[in-house]
PDB file of N, CA and C in Angstrom:
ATOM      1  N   UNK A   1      77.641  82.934 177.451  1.00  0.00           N
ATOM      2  CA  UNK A   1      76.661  82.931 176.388  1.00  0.00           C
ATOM      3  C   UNK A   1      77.143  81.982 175.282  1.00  0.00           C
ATOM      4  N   UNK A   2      76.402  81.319 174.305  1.00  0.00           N
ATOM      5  CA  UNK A   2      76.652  80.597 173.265  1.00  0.00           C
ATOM      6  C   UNK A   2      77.448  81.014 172.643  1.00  0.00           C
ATOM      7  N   UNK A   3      78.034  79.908 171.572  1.00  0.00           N
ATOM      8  CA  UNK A   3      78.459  80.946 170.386  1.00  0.00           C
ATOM      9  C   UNK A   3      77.282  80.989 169.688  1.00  0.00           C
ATOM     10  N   UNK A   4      76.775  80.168 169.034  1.00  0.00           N
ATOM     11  CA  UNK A   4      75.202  80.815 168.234  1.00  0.00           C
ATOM     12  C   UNK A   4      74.620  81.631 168.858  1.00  0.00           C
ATOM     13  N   UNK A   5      74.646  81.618 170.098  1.00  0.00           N
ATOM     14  CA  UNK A   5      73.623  83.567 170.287  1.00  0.00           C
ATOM     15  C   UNK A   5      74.726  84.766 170.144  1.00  0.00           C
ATOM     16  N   UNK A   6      75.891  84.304 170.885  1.00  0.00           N
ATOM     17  CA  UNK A   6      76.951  85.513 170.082  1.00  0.00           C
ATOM     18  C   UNK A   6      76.968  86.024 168.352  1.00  0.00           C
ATOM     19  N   UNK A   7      76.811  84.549 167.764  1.00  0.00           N
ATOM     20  CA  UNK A   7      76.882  84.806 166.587  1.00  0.00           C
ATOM     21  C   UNK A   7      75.934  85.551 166.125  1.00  0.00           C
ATOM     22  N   UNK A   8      74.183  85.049 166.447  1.00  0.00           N
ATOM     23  CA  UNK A   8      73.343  86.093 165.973  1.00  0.00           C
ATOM     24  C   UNK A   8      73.117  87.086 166.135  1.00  0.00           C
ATOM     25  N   UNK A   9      73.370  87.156 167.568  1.00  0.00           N
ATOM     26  CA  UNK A   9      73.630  89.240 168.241  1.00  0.00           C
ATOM     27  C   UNK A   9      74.530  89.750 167.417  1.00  0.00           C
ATOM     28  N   UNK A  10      75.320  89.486 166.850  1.00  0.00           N
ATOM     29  CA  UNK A  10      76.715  90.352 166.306  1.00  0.00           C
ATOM     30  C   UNK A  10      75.411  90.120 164.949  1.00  0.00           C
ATOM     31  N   UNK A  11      75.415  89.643 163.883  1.00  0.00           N
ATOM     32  CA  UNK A  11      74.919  89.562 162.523  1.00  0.00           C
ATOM     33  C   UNK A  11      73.565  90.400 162.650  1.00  0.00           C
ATOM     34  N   UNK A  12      72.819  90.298 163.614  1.00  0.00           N
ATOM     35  CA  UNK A  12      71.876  90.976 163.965  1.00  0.00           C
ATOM     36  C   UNK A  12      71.840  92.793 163.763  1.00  0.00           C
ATOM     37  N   UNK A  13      72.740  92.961 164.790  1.00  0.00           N
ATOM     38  CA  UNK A  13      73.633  93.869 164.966  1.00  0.00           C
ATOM     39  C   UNK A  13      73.939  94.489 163.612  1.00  0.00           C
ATOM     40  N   UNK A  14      74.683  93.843 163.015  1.00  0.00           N
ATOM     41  CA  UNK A  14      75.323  94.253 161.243  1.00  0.00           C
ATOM     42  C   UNK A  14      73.854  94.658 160.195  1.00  0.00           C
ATOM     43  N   UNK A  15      73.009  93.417 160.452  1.00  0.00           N
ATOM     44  CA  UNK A  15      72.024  93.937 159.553  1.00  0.00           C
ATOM     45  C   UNK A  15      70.869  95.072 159.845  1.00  0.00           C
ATOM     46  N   UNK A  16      71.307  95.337 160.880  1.00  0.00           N
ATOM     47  CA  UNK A  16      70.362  97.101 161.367  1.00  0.00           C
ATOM     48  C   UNK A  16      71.085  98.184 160.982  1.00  0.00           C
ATOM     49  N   UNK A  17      72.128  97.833 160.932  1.00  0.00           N
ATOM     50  CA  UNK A  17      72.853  98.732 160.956  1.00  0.00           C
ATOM     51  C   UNK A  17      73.237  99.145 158.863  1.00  0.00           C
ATOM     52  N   UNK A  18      73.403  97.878 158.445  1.00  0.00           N
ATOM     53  CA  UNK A  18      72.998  98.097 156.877  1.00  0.00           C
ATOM     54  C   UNK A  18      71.622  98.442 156.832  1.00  0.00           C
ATOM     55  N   UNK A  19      70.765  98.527 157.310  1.00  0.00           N
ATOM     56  CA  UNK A  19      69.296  98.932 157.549  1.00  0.00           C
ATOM     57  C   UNK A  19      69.499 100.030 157.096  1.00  0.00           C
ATOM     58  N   UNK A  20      69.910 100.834 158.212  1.00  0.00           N
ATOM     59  CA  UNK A  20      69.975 101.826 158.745  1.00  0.00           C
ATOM     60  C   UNK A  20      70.636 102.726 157.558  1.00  0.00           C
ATOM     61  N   UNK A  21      71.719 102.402 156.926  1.00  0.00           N
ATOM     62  CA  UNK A  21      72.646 103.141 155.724  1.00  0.00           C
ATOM     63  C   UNK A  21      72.043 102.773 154.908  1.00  0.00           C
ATOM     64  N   UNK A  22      71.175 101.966 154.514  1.00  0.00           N
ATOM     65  CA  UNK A  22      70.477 101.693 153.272  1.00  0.00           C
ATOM     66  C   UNK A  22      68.796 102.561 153.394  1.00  0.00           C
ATOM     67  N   UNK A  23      68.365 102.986 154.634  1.00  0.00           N
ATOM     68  CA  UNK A  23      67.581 103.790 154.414  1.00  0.00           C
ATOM     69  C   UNK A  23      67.879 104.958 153.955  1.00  0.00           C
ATOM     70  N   UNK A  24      68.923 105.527 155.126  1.00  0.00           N
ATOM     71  CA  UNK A  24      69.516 106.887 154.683  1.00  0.00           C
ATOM     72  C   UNK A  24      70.222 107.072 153.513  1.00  0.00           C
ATOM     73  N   UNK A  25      70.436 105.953 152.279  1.00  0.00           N
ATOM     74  CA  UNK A  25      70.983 106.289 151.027  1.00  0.00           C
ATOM     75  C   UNK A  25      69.514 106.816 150.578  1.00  0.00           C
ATOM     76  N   UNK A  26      68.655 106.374 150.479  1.00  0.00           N
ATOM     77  CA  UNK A  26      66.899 106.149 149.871  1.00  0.00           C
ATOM     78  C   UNK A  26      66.278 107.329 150.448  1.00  0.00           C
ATOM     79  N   UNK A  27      67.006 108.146 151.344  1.00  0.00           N
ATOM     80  CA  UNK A  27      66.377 109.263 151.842  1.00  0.00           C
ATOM     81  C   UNK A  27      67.052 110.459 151.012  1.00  0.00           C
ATOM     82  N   UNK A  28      68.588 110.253 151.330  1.00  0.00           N
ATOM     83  CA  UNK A  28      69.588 110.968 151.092  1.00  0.00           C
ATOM     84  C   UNK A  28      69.472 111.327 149.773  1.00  0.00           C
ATOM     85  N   UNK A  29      68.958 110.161 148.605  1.00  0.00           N
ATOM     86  CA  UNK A  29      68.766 110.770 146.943  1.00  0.00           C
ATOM     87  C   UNK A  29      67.093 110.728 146.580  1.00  0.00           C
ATOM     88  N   UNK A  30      66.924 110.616 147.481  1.00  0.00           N
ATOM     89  CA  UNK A  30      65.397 110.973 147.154  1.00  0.00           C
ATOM     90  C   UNK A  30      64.457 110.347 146.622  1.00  0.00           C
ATOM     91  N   UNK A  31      64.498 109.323 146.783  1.00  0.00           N
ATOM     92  CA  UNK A  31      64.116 108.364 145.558  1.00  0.00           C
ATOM     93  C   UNK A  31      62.391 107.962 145.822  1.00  0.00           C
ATOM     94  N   UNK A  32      61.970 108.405 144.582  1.00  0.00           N
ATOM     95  CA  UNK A  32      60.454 108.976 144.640  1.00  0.00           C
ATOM     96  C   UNK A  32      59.950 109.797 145.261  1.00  0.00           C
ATOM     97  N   UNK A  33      60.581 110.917 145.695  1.00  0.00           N
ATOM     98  CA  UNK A  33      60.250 112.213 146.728  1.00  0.00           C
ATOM     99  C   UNK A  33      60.268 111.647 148.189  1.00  0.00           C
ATOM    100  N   UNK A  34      60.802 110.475 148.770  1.00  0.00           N
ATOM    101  CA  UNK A  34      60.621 110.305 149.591  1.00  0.00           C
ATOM    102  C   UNK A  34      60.897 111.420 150.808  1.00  0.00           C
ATOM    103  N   UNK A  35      62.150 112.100 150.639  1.00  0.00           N
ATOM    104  CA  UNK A  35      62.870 112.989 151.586  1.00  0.00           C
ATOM    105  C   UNK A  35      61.302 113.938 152.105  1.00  0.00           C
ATOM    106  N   UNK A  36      60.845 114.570 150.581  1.00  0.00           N
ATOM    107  CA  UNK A  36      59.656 115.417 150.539  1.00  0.00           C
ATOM    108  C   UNK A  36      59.012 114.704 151.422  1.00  0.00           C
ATOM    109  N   UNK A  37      58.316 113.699 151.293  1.00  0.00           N
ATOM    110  CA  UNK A  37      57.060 113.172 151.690  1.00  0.00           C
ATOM    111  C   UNK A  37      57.272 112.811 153.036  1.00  0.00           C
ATOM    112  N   UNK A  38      58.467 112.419 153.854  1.00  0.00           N
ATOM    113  CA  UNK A  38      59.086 112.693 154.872  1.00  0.00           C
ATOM    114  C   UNK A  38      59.341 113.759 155.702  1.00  0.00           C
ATOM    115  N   UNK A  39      59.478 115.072 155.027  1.00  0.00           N
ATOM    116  CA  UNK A  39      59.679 116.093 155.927  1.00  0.00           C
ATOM    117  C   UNK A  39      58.377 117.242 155.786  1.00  0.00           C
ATOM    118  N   UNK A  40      57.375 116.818 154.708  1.00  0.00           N
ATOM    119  CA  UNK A  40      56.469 117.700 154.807  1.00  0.00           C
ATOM    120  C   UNK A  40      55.247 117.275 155.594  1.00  0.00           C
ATOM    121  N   UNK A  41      55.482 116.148 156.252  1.00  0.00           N
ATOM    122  CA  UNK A  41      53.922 115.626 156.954  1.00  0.00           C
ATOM    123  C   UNK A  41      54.778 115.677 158.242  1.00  0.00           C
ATOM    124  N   UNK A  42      53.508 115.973 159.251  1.00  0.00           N
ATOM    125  CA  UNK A  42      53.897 115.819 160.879  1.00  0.00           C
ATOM    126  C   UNK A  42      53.975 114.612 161.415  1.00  0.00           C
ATOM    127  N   UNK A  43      53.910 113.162 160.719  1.00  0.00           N
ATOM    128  CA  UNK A  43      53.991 112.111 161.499  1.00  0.00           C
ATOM    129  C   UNK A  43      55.059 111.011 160.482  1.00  0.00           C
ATOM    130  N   UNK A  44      55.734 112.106 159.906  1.00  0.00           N
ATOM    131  CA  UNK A  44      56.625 111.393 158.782  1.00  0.00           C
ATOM    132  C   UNK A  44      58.015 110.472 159.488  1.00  0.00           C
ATOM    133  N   UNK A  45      58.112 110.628 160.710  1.00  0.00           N
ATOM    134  CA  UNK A  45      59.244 109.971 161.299  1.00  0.00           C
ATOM    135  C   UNK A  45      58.529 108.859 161.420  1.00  0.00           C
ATOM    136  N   UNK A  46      57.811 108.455 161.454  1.00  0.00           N
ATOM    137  CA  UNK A  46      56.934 107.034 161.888  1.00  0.00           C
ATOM    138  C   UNK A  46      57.124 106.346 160.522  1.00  0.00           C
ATOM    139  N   UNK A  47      57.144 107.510 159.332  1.00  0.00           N
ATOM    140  CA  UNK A  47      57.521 106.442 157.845  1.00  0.00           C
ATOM    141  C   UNK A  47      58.737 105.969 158.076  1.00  0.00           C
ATOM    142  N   UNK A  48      59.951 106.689 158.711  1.00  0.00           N
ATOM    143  CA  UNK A  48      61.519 106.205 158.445  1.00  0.00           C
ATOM    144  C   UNK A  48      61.610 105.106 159.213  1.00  0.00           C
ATOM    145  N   UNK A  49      60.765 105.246 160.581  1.00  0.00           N
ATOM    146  CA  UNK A  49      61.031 104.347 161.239  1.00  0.00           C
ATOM    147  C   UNK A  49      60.416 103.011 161.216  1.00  0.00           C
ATOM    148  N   UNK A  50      59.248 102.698 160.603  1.00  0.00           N
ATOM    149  CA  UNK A  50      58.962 101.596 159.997  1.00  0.00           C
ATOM    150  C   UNK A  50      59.647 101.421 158.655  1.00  0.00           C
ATOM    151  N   UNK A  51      59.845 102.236 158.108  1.00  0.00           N
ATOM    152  CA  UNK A  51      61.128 101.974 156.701  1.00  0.00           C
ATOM    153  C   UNK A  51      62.159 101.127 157.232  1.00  0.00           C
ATOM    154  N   UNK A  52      62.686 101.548 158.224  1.00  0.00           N
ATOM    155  CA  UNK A  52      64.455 100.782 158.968  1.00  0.00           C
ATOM    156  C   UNK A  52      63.687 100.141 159.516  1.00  0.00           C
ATOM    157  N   UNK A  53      62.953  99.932 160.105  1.00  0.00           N
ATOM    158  CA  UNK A  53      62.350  98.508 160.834  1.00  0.00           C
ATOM    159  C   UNK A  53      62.314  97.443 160.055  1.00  0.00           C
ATOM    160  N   UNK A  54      61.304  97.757 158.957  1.00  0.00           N
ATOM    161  CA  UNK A  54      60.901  96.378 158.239  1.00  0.00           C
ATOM    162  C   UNK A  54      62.115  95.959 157.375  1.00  0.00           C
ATOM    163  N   UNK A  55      63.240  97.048 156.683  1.00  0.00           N
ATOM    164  CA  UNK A  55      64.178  96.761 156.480  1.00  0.00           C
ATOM    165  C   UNK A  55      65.516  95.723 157.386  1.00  0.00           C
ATOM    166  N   UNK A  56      65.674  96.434 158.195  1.00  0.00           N
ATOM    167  CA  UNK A  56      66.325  95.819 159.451  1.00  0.00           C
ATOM    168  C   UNK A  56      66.035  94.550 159.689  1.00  0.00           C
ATOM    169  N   UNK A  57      64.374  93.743 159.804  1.00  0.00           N
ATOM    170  CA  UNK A  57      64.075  92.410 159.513  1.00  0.00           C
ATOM    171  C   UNK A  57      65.036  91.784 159.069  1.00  0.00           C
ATOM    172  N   UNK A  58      64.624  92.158 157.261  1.00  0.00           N
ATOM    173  CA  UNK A  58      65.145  91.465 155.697  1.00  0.00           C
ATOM    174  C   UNK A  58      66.748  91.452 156.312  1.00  0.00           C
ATOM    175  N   UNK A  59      67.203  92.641 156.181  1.00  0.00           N
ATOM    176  CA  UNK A  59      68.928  92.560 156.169  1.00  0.00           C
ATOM    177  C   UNK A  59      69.227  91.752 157.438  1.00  0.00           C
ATOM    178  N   UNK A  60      69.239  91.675 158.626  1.00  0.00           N
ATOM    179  CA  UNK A  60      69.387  90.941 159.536  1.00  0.00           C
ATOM    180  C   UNK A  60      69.465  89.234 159.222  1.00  0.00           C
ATOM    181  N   UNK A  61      67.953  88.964 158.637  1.00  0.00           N
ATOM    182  CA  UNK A  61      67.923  87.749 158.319  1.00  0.00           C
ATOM    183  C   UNK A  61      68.931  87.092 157.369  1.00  0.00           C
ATOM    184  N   UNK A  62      68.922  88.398 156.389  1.00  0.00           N
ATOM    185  CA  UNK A  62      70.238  87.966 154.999  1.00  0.00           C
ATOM    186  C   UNK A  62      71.119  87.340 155.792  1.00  0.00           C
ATOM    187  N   UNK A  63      71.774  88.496 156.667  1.00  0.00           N
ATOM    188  CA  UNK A  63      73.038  88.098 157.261  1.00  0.00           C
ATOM    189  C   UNK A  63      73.522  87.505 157.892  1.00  0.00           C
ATOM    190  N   UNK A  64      72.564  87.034 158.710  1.00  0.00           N
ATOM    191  CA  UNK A  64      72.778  85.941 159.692  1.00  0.00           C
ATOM    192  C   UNK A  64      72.837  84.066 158.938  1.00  0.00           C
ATOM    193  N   UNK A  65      71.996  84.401 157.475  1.00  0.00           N
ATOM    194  CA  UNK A  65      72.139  83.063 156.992  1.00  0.00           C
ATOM    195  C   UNK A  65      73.182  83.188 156.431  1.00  0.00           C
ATOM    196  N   UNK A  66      73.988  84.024 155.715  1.00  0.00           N
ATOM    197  CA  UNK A  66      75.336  84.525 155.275  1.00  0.00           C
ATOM    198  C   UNK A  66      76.208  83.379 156.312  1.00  0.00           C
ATOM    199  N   UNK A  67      75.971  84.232 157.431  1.00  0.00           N
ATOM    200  CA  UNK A  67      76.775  83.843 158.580  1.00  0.00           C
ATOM    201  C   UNK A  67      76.863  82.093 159.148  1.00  0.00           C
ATOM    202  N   UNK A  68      75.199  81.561 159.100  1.00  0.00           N
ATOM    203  CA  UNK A  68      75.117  79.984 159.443  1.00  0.00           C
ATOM    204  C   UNK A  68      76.011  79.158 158.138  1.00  0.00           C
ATOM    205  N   UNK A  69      75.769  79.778 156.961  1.00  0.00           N
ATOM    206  CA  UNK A  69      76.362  79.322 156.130  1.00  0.00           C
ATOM    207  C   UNK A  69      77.696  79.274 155.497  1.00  0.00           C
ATOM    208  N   UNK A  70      78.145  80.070 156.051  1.00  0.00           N
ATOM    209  CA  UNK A  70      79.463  80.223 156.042  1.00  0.00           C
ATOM    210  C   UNK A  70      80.268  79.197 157.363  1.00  0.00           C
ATOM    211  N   UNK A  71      79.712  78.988 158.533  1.00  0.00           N
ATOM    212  CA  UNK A  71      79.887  77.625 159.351  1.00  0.00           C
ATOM    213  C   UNK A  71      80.403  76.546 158.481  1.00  0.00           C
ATOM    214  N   UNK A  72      79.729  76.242 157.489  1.00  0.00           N
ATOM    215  CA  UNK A  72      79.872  74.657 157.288  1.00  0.00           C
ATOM    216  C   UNK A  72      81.351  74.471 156.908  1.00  0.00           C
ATOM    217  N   UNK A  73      81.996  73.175 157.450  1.00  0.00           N
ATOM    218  CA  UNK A  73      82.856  72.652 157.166  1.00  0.00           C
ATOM    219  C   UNK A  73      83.557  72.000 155.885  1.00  0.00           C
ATOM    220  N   UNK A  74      84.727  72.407 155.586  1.00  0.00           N
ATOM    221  CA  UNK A  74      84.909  72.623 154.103  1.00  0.00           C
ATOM    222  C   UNK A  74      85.164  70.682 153.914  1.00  0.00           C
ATOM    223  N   UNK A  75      84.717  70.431 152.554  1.00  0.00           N
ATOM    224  CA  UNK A  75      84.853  68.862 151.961  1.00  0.00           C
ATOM    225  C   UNK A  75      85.924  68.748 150.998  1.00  0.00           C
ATOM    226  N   UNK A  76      86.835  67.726 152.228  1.00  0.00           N
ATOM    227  CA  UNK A  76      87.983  67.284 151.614  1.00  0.00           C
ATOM    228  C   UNK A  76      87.785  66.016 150.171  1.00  0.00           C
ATOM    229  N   UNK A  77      86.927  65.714 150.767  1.00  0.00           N
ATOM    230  CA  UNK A  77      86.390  64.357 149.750  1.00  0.00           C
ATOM    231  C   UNK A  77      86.566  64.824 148.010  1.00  0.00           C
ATOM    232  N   UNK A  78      86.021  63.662 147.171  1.00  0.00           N
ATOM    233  CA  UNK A  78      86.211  64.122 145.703  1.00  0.00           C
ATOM    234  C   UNK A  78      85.032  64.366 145.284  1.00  0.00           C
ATOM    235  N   UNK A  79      84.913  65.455 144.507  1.00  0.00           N
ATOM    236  CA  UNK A  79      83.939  66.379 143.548  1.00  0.00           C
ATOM    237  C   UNK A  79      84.295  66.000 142.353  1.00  0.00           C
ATOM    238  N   UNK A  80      82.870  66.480 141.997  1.00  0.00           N
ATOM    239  CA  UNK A  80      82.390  66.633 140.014  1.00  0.00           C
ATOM    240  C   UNK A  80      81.762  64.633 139.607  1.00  0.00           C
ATOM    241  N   UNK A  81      81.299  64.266 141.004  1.00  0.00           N
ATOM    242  CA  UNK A  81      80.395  63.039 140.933  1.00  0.00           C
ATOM    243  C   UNK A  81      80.976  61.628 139.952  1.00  0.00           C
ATOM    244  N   UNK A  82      80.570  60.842 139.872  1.00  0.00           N
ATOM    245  CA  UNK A  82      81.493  59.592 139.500  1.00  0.00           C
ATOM    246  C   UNK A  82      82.651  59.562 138.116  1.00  0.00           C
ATOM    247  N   UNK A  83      83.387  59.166 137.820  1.00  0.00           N
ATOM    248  CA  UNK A  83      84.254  59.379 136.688  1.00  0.00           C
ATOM    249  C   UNK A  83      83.460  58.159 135.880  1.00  0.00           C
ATOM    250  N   UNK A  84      82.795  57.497 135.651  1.00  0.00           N
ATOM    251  CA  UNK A  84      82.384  56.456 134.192  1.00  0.00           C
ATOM    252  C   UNK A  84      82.214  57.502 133.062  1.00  0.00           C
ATOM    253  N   UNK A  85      82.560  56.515 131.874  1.00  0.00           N
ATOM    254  CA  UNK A  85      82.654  56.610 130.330  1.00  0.00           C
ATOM    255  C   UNK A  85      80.677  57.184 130.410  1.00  0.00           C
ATOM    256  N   UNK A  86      80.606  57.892 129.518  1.00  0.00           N
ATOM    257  CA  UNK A  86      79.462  58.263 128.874  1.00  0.00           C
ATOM    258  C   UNK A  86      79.628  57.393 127.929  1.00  0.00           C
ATOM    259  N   UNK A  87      78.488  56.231 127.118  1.00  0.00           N
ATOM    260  CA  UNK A  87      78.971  55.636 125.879  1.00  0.00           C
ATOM    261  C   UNK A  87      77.977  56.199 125.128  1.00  0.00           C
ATOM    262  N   UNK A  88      78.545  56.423 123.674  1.00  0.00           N
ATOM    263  CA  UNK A  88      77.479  57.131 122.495  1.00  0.00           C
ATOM    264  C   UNK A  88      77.151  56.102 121.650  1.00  0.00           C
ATOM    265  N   UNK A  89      75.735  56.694 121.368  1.00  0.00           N
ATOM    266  CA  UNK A  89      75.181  55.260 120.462  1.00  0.00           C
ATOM    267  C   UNK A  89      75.650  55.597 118.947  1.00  0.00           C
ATOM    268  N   UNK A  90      75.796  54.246 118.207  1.00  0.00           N
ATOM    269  CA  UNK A  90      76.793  54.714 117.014  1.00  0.00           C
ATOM    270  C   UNK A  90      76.146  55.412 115.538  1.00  0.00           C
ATOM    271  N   UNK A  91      74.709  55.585 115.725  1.00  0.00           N
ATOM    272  CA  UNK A  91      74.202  56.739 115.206  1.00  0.00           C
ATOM    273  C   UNK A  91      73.129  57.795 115.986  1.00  0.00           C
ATOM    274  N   UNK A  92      73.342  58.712 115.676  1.00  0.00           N
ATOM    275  CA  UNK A  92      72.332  59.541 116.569  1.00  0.00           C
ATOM    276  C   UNK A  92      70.835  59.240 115.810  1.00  0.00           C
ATOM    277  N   UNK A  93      70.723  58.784 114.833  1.00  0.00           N
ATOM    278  CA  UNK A  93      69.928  59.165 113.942  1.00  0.00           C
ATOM    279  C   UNK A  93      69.420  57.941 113.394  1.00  0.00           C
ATOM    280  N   UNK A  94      68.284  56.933 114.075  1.00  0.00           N
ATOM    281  CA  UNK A  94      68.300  55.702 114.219  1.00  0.00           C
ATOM    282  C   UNK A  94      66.741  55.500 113.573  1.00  0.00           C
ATOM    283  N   UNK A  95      66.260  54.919 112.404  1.00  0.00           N
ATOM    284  CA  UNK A  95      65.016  54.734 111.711  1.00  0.00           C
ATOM    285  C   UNK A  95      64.732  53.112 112.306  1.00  0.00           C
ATOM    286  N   UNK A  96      63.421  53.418 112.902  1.00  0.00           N
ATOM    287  CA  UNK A  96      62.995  52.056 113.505  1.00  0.00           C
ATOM    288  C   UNK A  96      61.496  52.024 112.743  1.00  0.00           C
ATOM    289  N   UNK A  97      61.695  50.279 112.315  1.00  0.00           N
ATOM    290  CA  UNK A  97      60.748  49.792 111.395  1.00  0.00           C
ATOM    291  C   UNK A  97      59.328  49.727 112.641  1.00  0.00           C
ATOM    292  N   UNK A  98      57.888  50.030 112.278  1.00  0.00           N
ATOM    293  CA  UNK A  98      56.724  50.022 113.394  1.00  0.00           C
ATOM    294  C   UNK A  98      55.612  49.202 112.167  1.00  0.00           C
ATOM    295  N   UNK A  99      55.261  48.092 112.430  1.00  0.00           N
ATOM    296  CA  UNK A  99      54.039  47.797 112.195  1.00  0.00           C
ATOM    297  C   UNK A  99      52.788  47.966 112.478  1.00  0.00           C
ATOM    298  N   UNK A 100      51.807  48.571 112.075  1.00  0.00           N
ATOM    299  CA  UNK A 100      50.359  48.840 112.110  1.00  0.00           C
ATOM    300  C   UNK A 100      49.248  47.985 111.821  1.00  0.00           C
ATOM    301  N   UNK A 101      49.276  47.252 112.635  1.00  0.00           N
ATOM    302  CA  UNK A 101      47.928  46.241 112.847  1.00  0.00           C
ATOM    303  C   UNK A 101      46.630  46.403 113.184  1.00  0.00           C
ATOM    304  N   UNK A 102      45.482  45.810 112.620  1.00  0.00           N
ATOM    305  CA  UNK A 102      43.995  46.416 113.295  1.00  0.00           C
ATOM    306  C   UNK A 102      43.294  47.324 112.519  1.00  0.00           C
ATOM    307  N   UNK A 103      42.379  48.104 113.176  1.00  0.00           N
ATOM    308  CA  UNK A 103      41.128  48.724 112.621  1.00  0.00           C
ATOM    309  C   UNK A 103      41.901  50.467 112.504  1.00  0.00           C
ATOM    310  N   UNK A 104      42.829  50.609 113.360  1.00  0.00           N
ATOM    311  CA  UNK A 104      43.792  51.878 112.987  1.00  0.00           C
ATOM    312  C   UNK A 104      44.626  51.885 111.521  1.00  0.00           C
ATOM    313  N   UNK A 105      44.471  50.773 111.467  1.00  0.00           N
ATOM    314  CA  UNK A 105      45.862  51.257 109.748  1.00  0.00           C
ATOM    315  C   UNK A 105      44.794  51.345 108.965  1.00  0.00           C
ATOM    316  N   UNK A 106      43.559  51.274 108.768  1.00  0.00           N
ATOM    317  CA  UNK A 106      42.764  51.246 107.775  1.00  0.00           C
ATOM    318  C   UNK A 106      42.067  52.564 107.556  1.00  0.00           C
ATOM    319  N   UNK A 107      42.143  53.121 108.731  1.00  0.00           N
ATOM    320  CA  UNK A 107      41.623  54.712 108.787  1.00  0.00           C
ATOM    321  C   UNK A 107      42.483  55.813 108.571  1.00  0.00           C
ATOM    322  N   UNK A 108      44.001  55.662 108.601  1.00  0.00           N
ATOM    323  CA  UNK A 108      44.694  56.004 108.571  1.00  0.00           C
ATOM    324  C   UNK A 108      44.955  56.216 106.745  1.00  0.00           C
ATOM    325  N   UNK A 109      44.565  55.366 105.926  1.00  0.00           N
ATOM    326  CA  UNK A 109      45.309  55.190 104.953  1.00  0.00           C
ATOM    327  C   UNK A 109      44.154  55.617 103.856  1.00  0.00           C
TER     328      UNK A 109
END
């Protein structure tokens, strides 16, 4: 088998399984009566189990890009982009003369 399909079966794997403990925390404290609303209806296992399903998706996907991304090969090269001088202009604070010519300076004034 590959390593990329090894890799995604295993990450796959991990994120059902955080699924899975991240439902049962959300069951376990109750959070919005869920536990209630879970154990008092007769078709309430069908909520947990689309709960960890659609969960299981999300976390799976997290993890597996976790995982592609963590692949990449580290860069020996040089960082923090070119070394040149920044030059500053020698006032920040520069009054430039504008002449007003035409049928605008007359309406203006």
């Amino acid at each position: 088998m590959p390593k990329l399909v090894k890799l995604y079966i295993k990450n796959v794997l991990i994120g059902f399984a955080l699924a899975a403990a991240f439902v049962g925390l959300i069951l376990w404290l109750n959070v919005a009566g869920l536990w209630h609303l879970v154990t008092a209806v007769s078709g309430g296992w069908i909520a947990v189990l689309m709960l960890w399903v659609f969960n299981a998706i999300v976390f799976a996907g997290v993890q597996f890009a976790f995982a592609v991304m963590r692949l990449a090969d580290d860069d020996d090269g040089p960082r923090g982009g070119n070394r040149a001088r920044v030059t500053k202009p020698a006032s920040p604070m520069v009054a430039v003369p504008v002449s007003v010519s035409g049928r605008d300076a007359h309406r203006r004034s």
